[in-house]
C-alpha atoms as a PDB file:
ATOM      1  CA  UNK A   1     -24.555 -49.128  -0.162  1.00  0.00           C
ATOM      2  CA  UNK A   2     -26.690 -48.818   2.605  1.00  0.00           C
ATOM      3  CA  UNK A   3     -27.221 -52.244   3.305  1.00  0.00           C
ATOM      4  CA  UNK A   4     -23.885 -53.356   3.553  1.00  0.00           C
ATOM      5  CA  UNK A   5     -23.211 -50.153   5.720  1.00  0.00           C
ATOM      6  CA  UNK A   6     -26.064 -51.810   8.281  1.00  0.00           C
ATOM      7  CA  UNK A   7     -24.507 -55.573   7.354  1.00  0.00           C
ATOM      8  CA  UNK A   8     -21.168 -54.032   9.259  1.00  0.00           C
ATOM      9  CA  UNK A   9     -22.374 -52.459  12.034  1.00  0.00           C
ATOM     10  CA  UNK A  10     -21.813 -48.675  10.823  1.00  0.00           C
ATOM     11  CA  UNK A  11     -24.381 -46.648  11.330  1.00  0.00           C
ATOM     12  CA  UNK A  12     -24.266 -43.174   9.475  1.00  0.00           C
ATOM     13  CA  UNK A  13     -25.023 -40.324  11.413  1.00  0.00           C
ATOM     14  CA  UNK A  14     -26.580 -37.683  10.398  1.00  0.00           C
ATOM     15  CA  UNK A  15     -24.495 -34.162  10.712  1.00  0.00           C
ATOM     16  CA  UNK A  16     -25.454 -32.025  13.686  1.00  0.00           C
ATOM     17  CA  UNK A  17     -27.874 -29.509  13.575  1.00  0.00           C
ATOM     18  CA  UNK A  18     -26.376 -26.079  13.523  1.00  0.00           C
ATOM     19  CA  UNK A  19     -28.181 -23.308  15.336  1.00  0.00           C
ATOM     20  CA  UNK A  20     -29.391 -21.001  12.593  1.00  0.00           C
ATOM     21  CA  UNK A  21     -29.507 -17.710  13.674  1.00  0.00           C
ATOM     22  CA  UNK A  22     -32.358 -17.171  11.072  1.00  0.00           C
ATOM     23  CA  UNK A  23     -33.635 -13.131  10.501  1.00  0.00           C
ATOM     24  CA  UNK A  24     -36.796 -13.103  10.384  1.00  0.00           C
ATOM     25  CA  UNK A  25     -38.744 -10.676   8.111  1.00  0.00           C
ATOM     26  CA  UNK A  26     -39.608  -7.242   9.338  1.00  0.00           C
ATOM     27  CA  UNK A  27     -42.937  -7.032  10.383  1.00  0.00           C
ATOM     28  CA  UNK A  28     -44.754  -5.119   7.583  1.00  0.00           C
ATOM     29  CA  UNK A  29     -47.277  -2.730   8.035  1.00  0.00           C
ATOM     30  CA  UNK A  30     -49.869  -1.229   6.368  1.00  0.00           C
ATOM     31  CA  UNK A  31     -49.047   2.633   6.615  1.00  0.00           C
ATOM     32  CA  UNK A  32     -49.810   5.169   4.620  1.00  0.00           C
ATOM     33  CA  UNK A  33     -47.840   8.211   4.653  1.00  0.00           C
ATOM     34  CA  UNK A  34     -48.503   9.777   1.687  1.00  0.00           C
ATOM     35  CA  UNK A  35     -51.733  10.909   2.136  1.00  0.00           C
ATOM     36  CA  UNK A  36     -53.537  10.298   5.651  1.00  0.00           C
ATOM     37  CA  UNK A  37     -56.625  11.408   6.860  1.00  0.00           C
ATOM     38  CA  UNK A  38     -58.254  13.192   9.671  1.00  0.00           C
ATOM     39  CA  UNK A  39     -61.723  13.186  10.982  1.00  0.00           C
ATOM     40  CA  UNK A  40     -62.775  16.640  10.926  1.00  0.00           C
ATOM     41  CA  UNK A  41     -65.433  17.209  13.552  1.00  0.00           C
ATOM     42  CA  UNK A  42     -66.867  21.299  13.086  1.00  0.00           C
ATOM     43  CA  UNK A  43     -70.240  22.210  15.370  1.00  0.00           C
ATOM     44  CA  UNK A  44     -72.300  24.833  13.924  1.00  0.00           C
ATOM     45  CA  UNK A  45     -75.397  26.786  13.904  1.00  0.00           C
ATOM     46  CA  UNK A  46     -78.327  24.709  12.643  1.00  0.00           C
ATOM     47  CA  UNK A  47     -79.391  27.420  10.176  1.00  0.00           C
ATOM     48  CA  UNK A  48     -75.236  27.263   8.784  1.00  0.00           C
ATOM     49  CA  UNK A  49     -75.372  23.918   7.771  1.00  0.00           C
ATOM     50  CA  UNK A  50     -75.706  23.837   4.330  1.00  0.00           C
ATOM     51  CA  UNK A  51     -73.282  26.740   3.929  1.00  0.00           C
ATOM     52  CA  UNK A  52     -70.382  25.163   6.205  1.00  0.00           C
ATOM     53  CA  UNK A  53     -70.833  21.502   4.804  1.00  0.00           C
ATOM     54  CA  UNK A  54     -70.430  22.907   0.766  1.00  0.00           C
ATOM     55  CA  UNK A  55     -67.626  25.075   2.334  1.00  0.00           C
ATOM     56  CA  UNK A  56     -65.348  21.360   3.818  1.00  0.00           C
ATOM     57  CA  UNK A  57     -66.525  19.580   0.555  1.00  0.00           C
ATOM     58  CA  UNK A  58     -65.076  22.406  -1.850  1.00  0.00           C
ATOM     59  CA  UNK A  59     -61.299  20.942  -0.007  1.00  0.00           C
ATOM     60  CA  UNK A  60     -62.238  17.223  -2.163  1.00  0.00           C
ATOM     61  CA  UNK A  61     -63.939  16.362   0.973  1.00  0.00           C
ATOM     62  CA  UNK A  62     -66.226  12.701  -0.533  1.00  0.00           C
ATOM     63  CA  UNK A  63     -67.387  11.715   2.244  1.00  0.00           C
ATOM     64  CA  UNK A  64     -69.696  13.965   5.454  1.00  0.00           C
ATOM     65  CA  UNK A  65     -72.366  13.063   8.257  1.00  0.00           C
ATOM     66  CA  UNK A  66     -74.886  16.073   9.799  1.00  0.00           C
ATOM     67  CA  UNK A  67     -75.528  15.028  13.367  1.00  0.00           C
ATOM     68  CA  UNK A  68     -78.284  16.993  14.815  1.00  0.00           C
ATOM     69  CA  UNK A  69     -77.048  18.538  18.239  1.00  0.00           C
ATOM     70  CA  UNK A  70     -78.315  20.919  21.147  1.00  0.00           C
ATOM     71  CA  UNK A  71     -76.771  23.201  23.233  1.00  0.00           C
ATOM     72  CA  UNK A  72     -76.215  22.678  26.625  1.00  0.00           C
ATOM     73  CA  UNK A  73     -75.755  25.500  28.189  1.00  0.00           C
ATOM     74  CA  UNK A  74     -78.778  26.686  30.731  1.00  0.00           C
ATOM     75  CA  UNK A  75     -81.161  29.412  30.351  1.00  0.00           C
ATOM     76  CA  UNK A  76     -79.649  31.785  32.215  1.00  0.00           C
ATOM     77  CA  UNK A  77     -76.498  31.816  31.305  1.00  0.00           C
ATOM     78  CA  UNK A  78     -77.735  31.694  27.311  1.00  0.00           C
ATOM     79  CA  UNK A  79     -79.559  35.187  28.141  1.00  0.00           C
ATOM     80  CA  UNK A  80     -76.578  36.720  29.963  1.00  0.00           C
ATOM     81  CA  UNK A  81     -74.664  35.699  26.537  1.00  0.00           C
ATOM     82  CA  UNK A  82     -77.686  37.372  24.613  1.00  0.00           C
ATOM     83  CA  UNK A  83     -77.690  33.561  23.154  1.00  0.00           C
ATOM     84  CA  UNK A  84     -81.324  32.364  21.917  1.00  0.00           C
ATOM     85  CA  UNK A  85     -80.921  29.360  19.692  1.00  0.00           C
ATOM     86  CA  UNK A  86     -79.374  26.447  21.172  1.00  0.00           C
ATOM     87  CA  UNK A  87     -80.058  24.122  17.756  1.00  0.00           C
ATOM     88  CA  UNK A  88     -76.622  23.074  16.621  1.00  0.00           C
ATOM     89  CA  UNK A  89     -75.309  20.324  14.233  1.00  0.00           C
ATOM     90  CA  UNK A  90     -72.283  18.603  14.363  1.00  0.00           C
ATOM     91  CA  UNK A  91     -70.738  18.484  11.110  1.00  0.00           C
ATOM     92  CA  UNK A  92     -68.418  15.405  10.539  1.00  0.00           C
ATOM     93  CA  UNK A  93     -65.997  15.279   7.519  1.00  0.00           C
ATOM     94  CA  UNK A  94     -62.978  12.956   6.615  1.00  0.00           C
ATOM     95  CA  UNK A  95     -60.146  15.427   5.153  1.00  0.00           C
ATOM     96  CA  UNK A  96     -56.541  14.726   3.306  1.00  0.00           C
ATOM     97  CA  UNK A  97     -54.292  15.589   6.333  1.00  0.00           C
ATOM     98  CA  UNK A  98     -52.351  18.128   3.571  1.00  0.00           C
ATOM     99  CA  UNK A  99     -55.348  20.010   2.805  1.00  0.00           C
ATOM    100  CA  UNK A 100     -56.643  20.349   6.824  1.00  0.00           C
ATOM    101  CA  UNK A 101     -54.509  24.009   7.543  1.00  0.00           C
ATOM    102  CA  UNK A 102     -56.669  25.405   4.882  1.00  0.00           C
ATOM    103  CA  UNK A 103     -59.952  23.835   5.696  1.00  0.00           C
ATOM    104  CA  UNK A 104     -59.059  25.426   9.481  1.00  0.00           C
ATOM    105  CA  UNK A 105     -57.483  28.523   8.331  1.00  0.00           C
ATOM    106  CA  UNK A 106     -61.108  29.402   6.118  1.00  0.00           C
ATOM    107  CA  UNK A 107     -63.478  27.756   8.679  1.00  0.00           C
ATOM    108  CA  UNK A 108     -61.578  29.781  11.290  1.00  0.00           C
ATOM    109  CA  UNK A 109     -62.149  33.221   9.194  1.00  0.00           C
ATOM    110  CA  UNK A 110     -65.486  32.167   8.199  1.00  0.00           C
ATOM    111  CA  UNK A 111     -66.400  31.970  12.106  1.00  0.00           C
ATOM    112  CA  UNK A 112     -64.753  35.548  12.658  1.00  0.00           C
ATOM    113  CA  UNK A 113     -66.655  37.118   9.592  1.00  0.00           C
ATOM    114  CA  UNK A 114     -69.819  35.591   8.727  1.00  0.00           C
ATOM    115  CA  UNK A 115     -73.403  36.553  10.828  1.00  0.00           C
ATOM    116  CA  UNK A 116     -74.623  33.948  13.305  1.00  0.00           C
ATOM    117  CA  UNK A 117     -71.687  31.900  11.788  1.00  0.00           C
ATOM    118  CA  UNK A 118     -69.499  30.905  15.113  1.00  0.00           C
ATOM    119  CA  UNK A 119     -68.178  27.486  16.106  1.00  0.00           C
ATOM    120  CA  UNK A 120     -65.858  25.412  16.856  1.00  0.00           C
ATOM    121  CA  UNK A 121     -63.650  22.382  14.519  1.00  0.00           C
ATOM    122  CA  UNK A 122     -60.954  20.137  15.555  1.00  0.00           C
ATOM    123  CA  UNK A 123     -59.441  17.157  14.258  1.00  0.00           C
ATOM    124  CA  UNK A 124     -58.656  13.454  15.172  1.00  0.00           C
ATOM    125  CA  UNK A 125     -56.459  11.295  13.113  1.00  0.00           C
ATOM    126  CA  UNK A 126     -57.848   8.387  11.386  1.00  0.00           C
ATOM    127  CA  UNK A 127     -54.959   5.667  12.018  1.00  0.00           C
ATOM    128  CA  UNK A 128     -56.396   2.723   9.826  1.00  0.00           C
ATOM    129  CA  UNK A 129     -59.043   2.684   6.684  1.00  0.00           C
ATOM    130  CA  UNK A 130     -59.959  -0.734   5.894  1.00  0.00           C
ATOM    131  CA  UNK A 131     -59.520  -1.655   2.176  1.00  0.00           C
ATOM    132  CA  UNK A 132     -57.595  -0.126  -0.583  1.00  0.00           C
ATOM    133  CA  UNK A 133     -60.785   1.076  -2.299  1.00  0.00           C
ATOM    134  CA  UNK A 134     -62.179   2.747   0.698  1.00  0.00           C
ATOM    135  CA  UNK A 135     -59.087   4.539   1.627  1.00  0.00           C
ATOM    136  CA  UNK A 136     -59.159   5.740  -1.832  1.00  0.00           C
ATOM    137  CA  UNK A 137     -62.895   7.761  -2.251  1.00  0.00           C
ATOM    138  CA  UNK A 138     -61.792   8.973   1.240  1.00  0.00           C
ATOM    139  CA  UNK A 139     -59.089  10.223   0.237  1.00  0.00           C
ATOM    140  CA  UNK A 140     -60.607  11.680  -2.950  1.00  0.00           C
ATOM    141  CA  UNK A 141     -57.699   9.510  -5.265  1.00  0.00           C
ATOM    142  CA  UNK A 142     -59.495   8.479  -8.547  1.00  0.00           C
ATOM    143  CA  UNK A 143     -56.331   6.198  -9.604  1.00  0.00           C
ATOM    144  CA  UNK A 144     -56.993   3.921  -6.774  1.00  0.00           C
ATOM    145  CA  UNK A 145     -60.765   3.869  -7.123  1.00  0.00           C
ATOM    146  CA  UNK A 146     -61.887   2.046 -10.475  1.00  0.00           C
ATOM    147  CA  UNK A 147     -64.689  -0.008 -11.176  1.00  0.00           C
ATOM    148  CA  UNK A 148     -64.221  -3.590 -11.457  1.00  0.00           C
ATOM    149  CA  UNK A 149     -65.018  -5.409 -14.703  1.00  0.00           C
END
């Protein structure tokens, strides 16, 4: 049929193109809002290390990093303070954002209350983990993290 269509002199067209008006997909993005994570960053006495870093991993804390640190204030002010040891560490933890106001709340009374135990914590959000198994030990989820066979 299509040779004796070009045989007359008819030449099919082909239908116009329409302008789709195609949706394109949302842009999807890996978020996780069921469990995020924080960096906790606490500076301590050298001689409370050991007692604040088992303290943050009681709250399922897997994963921590001891920074040795030093004071910077200058002699003269550290006597006016009746301050002598200027050895700190800097204690750095990675904490389930639902479990941070009672990490603060016992580090906070732990400062008030325990001898030579002052210092300071605060927090800064962790917006992306690569991998689904990493984001899992950090997060201290066992479901997620399984060994591979």
């Amino acid at each position: 049929m299509a040779e004796n269509d070009k045989r007359r002199g008819i030449i099919k067209r082909r239908p116009p193109k329409t302008e789709k008006t195609a949706v394109k997909p949302a842009v999807q993005t890996n978020t996780v809002t069921s469990n995020p994570l924080k960096l906790l960053v606490t500076v301590v006495n050298r001689s409370k290390t050991e007692f604040y870093a088992d303290l943050i991993q009681s709250f399922d804390v897997n994963l921590q990093a001891v920074v040795l640190a030093q004071g910077t204030a200058d002699a003269n002010m550290l006597r006016y303070l009746g301050l002598t040891d200027t050895s700190k560490v800097v204690i750095l933890s990675v904490v389930q954002t639902e479990k941070l106001p009672d990490v603060l709340y016992i580090l906070d009374e732990k400062f008030k209350t325990v001898r030579d135990g002052k210092g300071i914590a605060f927090t800064i959000p962790l917006t992306s983990v690569i991998g689904k198994l990493l984001f899992g030990f950090l997060s201290n989820n066992k479901s997620v993290v399984k060994e591979e066979k």
